[in-house]
PDB file of N, CA and C in Angstrom:
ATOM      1  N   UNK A   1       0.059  -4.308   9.677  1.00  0.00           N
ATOM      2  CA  UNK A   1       0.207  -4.263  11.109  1.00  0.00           C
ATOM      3  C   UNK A   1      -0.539  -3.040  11.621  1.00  0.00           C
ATOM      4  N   UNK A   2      -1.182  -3.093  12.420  1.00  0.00           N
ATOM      5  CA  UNK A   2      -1.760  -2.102  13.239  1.00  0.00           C
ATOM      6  C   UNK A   2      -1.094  -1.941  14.884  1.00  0.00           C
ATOM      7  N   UNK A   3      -1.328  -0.774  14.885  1.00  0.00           N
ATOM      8  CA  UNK A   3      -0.451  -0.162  15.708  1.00  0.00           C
ATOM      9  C   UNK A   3      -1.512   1.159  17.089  1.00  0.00           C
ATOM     10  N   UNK A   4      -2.355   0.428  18.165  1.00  0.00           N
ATOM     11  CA  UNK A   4      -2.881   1.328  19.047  1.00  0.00           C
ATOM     12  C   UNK A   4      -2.160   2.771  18.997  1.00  0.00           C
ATOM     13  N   UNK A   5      -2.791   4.074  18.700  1.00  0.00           N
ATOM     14  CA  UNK A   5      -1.918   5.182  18.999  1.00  0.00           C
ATOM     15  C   UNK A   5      -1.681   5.509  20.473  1.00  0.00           C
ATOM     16  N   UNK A   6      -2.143   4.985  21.342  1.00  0.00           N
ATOM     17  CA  UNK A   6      -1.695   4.688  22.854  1.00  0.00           C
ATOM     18  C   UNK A   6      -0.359   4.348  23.381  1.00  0.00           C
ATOM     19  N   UNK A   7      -0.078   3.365  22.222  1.00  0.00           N
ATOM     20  CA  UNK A   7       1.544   2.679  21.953  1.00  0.00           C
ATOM     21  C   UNK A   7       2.669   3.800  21.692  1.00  0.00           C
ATOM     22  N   UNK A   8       2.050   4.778  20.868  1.00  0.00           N
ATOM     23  CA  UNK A   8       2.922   5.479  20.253  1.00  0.00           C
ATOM     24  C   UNK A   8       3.387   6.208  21.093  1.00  0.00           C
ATOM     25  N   UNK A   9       5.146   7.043  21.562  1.00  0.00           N
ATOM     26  CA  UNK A   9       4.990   7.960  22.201  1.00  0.00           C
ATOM     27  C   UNK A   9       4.469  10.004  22.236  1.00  0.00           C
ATOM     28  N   UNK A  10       3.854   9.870  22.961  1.00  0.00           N
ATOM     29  CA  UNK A  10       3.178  11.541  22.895  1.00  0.00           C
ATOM     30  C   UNK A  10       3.933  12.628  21.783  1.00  0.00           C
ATOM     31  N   UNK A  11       5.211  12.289  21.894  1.00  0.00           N
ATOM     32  CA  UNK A  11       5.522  13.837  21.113  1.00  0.00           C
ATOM     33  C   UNK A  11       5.687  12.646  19.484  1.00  0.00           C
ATOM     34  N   UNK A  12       5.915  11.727  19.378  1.00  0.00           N
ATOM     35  CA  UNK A  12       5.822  11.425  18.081  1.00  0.00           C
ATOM     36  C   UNK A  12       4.447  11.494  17.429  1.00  0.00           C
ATOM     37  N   UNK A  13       2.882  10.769  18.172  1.00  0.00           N
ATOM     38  CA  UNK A  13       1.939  10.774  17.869  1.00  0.00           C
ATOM     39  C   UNK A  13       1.374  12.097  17.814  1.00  0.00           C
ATOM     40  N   UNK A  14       2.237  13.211  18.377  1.00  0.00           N
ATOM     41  CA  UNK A  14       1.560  14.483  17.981  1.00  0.00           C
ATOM     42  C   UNK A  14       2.267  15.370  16.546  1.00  0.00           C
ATOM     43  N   UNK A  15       3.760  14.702  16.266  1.00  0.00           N
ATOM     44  CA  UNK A  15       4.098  14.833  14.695  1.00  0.00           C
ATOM     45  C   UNK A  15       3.563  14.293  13.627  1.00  0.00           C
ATOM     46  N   UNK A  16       2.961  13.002  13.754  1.00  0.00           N
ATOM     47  CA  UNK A  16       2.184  12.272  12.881  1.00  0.00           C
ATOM     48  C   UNK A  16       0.683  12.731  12.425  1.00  0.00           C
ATOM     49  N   UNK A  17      -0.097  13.177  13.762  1.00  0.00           N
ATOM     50  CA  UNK A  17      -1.126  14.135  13.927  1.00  0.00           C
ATOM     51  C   UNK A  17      -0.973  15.184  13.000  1.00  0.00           C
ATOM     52  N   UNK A  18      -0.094  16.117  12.992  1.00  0.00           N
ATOM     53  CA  UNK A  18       0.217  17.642  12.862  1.00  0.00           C
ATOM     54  C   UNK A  18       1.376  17.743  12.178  1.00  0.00           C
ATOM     55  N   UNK A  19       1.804  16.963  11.007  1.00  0.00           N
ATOM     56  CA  UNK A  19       3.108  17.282  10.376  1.00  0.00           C
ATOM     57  C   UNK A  19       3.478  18.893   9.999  1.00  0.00           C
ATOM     58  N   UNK A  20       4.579  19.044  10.435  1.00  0.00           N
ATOM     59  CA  UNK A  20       5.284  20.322   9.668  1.00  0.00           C
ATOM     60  C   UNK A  20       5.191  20.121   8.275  1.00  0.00           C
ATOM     61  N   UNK A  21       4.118  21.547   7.560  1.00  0.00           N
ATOM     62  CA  UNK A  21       3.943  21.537   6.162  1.00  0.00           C
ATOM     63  C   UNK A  21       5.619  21.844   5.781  1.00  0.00           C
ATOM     64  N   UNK A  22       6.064  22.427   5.708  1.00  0.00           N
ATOM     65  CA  UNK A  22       7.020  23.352   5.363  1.00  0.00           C
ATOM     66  C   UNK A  22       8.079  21.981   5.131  1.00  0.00           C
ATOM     67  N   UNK A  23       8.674  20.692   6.049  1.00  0.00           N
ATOM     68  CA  UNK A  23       8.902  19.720   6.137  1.00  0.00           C
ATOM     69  C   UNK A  23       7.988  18.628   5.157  1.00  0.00           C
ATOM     70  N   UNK A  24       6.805  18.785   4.703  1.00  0.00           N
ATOM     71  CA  UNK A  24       6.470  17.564   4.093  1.00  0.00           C
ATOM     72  C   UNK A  24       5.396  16.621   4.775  1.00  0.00           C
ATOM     73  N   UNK A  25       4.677  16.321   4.987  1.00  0.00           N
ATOM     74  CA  UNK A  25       3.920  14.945   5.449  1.00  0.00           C
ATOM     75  C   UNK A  25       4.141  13.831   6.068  1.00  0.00           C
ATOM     76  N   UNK A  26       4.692  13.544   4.970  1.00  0.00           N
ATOM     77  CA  UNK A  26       5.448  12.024   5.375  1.00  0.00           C
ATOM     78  C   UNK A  26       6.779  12.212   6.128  1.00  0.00           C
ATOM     79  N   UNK A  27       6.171  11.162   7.329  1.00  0.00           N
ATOM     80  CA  UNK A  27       7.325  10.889   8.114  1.00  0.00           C
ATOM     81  C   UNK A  27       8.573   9.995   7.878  1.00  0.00           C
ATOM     82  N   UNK A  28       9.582  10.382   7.595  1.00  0.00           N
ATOM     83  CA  UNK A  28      10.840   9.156   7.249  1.00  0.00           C
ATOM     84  C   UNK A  28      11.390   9.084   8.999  1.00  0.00           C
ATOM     85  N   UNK A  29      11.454   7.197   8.773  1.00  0.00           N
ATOM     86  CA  UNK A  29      12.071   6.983  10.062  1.00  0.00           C
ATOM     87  C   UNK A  29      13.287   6.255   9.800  1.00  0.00           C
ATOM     88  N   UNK A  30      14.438   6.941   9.808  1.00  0.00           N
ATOM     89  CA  UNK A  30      15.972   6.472   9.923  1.00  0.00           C
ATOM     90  C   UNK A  30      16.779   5.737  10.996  1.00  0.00           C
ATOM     91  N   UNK A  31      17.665   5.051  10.575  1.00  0.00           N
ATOM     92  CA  UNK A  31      18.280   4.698  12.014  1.00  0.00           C
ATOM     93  C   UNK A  31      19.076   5.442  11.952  1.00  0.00           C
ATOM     94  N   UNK A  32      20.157   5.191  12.792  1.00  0.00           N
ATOM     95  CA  UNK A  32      21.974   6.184  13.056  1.00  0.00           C
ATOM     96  C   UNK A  32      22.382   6.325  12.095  1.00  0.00           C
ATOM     97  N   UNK A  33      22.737   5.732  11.472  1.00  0.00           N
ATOM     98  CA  UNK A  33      23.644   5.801  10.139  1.00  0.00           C
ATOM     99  C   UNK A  33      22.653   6.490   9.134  1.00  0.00           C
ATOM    100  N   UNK A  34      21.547   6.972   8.840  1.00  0.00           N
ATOM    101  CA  UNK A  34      20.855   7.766   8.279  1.00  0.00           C
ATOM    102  C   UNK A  34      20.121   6.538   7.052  1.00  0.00           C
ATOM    103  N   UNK A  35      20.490   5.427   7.487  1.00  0.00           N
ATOM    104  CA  UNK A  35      19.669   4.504   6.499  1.00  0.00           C
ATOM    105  C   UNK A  35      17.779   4.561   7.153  1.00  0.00           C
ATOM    106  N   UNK A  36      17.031   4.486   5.779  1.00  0.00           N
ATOM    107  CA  UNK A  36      15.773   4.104   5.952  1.00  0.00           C
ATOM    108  C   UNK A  36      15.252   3.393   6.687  1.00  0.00           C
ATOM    109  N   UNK A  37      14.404   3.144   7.530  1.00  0.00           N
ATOM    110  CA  UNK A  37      13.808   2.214   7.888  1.00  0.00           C
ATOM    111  C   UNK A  37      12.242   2.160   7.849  1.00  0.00           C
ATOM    112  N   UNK A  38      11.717   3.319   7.760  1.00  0.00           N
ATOM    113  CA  UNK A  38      10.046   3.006   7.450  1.00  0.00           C
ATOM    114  C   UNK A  38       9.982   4.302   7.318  1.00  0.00           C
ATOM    115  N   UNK A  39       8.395   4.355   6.700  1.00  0.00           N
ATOM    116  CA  UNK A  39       7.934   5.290   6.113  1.00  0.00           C
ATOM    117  C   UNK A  39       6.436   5.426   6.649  1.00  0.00           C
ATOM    118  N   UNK A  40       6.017   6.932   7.653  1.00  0.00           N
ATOM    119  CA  UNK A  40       4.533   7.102   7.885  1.00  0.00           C
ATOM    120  C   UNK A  40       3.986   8.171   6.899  1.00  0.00           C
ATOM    121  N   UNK A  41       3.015   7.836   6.394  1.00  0.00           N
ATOM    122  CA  UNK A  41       2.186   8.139   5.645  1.00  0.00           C
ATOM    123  C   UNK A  41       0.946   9.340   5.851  1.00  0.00           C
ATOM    124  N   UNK A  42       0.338   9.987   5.768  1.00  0.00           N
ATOM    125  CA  UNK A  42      -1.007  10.865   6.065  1.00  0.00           C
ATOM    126  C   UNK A  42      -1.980   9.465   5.714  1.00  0.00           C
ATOM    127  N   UNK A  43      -3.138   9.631   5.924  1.00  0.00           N
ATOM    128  CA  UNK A  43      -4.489   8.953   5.894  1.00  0.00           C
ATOM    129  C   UNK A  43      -4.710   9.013   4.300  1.00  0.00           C
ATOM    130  N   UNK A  44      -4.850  10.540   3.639  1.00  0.00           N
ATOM    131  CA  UNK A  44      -5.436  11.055   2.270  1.00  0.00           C
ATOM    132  C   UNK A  44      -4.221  10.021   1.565  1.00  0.00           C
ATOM    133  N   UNK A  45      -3.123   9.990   1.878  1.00  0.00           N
ATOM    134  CA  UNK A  45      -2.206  10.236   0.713  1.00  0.00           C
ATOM    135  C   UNK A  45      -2.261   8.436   0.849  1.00  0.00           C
ATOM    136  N   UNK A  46      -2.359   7.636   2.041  1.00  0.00           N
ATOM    137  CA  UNK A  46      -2.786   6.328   2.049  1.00  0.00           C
ATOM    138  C   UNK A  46      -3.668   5.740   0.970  1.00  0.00           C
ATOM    139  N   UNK A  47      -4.765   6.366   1.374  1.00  0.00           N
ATOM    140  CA  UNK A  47      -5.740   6.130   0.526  1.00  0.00           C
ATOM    141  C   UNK A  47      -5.540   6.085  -0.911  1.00  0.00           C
ATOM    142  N   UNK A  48      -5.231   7.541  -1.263  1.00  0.00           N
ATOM    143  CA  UNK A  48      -4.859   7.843  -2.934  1.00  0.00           C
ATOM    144  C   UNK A  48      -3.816   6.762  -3.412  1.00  0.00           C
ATOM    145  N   UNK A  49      -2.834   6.216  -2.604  1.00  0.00           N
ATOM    146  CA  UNK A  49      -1.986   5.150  -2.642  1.00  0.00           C
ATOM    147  C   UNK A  49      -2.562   3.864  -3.288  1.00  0.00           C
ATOM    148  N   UNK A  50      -3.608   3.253  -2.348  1.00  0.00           N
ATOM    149  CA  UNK A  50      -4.115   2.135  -2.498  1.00  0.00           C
ATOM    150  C   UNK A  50      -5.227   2.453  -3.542  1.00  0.00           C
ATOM    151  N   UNK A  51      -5.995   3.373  -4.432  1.00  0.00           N
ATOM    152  CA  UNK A  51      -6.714   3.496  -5.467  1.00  0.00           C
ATOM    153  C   UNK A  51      -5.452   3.658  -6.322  1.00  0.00           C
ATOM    154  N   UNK A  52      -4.516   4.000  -6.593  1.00  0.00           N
ATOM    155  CA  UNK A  52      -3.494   3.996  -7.905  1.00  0.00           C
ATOM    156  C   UNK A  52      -3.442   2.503  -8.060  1.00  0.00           C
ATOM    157  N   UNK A  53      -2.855   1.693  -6.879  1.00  0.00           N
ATOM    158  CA  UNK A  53      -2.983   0.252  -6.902  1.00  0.00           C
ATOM    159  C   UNK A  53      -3.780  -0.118  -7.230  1.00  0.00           C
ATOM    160  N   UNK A  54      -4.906  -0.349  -7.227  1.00  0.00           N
ATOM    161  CA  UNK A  54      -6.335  -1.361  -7.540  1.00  0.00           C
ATOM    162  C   UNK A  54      -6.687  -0.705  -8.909  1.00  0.00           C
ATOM    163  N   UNK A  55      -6.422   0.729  -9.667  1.00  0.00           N
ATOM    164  CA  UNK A  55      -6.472   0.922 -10.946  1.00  0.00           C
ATOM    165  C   UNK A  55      -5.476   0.107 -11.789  1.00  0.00           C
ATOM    166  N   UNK A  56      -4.723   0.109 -11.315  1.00  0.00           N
ATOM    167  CA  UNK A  56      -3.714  -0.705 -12.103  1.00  0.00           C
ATOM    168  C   UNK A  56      -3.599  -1.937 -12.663  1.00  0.00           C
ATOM    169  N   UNK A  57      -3.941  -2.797 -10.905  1.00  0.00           N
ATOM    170  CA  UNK A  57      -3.911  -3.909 -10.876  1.00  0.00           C
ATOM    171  C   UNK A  57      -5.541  -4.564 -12.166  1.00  0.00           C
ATOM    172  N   UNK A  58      -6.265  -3.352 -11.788  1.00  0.00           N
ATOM    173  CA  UNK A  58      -7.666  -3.407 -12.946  1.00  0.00           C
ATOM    174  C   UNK A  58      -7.076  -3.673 -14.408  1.00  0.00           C
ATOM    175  N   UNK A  59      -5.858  -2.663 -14.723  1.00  0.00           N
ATOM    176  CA  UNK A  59      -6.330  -2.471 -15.716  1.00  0.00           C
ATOM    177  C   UNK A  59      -5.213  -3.732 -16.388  1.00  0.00           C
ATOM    178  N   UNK A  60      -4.376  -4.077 -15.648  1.00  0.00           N
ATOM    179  CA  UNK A  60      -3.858  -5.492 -15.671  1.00  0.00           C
ATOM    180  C   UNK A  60      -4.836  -6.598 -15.752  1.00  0.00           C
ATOM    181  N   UNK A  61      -5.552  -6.843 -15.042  1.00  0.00           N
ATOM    182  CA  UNK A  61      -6.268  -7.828 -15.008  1.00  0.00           C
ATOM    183  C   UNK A  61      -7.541  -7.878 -16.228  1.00  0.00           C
ATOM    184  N   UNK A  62      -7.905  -6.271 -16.836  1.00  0.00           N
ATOM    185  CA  UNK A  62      -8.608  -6.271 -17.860  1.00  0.00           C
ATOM    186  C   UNK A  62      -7.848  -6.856 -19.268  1.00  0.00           C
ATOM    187  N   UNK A  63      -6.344  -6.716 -19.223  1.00  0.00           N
ATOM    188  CA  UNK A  63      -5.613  -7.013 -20.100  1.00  0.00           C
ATOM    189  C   UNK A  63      -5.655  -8.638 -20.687  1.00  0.00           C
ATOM    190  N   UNK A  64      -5.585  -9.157 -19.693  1.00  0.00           N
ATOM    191  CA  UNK A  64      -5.725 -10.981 -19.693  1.00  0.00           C
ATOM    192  C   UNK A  64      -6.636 -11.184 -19.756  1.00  0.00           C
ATOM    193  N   UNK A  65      -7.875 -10.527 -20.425  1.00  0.00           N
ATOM    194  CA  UNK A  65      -9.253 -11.053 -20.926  1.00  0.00           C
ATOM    195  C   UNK A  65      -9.162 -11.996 -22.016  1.00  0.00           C
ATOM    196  N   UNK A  66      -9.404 -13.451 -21.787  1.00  0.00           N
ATOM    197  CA  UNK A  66      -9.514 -14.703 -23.027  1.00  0.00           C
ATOM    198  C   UNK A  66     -10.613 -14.905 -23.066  1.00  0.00           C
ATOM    199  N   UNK A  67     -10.803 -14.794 -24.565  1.00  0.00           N
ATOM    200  CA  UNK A  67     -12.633 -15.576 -24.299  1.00  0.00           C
ATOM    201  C   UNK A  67     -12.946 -16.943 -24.401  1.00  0.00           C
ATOM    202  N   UNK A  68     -13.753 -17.287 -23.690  1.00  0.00           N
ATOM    203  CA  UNK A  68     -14.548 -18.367 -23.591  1.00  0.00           C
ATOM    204  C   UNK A  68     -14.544 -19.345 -24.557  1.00  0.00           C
ATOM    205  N   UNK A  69     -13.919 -20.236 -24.228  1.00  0.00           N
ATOM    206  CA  UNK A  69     -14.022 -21.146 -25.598  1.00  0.00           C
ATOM    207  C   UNK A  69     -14.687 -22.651 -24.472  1.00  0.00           C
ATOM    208  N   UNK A  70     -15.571 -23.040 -25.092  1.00  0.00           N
ATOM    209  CA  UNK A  70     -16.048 -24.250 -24.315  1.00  0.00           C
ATOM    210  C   UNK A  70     -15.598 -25.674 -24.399  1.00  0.00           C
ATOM    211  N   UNK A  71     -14.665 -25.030 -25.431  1.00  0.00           N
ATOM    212  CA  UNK A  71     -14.038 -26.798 -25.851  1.00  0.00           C
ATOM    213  C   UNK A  71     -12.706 -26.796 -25.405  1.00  0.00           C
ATOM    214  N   UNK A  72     -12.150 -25.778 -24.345  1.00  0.00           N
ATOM    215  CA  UNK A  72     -11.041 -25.880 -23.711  1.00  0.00           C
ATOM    216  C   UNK A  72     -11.217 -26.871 -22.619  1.00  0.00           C
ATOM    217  N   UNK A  73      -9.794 -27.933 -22.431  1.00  0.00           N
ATOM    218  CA  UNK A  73      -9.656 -28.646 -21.496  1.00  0.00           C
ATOM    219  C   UNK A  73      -9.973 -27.746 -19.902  1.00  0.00           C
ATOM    220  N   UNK A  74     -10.585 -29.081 -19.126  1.00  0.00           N
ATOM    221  CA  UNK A  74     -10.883 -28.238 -17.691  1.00  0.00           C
ATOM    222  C   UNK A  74      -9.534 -28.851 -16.971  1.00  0.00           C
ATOM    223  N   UNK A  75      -9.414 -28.131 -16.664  1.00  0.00           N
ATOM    224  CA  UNK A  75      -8.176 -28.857 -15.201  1.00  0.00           C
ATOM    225  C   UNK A  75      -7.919 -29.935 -14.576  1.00  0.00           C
ATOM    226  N   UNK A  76      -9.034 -30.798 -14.422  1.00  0.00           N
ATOM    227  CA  UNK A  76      -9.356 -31.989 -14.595  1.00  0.00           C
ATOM    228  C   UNK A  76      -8.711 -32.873 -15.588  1.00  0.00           C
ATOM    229  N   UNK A  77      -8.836 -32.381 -16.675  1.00  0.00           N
ATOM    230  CA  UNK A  77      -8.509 -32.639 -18.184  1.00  0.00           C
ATOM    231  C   UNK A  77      -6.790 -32.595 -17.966  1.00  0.00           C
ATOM    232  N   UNK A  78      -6.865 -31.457 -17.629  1.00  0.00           N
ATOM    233  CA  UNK A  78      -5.204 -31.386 -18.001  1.00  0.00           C
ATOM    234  C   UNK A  78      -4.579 -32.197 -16.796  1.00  0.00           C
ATOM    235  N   UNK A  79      -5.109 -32.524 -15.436  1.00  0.00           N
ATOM    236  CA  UNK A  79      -4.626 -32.776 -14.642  1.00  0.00           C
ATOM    237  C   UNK A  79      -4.256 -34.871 -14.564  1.00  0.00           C
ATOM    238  N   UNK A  80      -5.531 -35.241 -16.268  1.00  0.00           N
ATOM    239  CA  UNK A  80      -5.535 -36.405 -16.141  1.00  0.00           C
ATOM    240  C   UNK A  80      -3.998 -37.556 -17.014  1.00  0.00           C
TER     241      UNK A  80
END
């Protein structure tokens, strides 16, 4: 979901901007009862996020390497 920062209001879009180091980065957004409800992120730490993912998912997907055998049924085959 994308979200215009126009939408956002002024003093929140200027915490998100300018987090208190001393506080942490990431923004936790709670309701009343102090349960979770979302989590804002920095840009860097986004990023570094989604490269841990796609290494992973790599090195998963390098894992399920079968080789080539040409005399395997095609889908077709199995589907008949």
């Amino acid at each position: 979901m994308n979200i215009k920062s126009s939408a956002i209001p002024a003093d929140l879009l200027k915490k998100i901007k300018n987090p208190d180091a001393l506080e942490g980065e990431d923004i936790l957004i709670e309701d009343d009862n102090g349960s979770l409800v979302g989590v804002i992120i920095q840009p860097s730490a986004y990023r570094f996020f989604l490269q841990k993912i796609e290494e992973n998912e790599d090195e998963s997907d390098s894992a399920l390497h079968e080789a080539y055998d040409k005399n395997s049924k095609s889908l077709d085959d199995l589907l008949e």
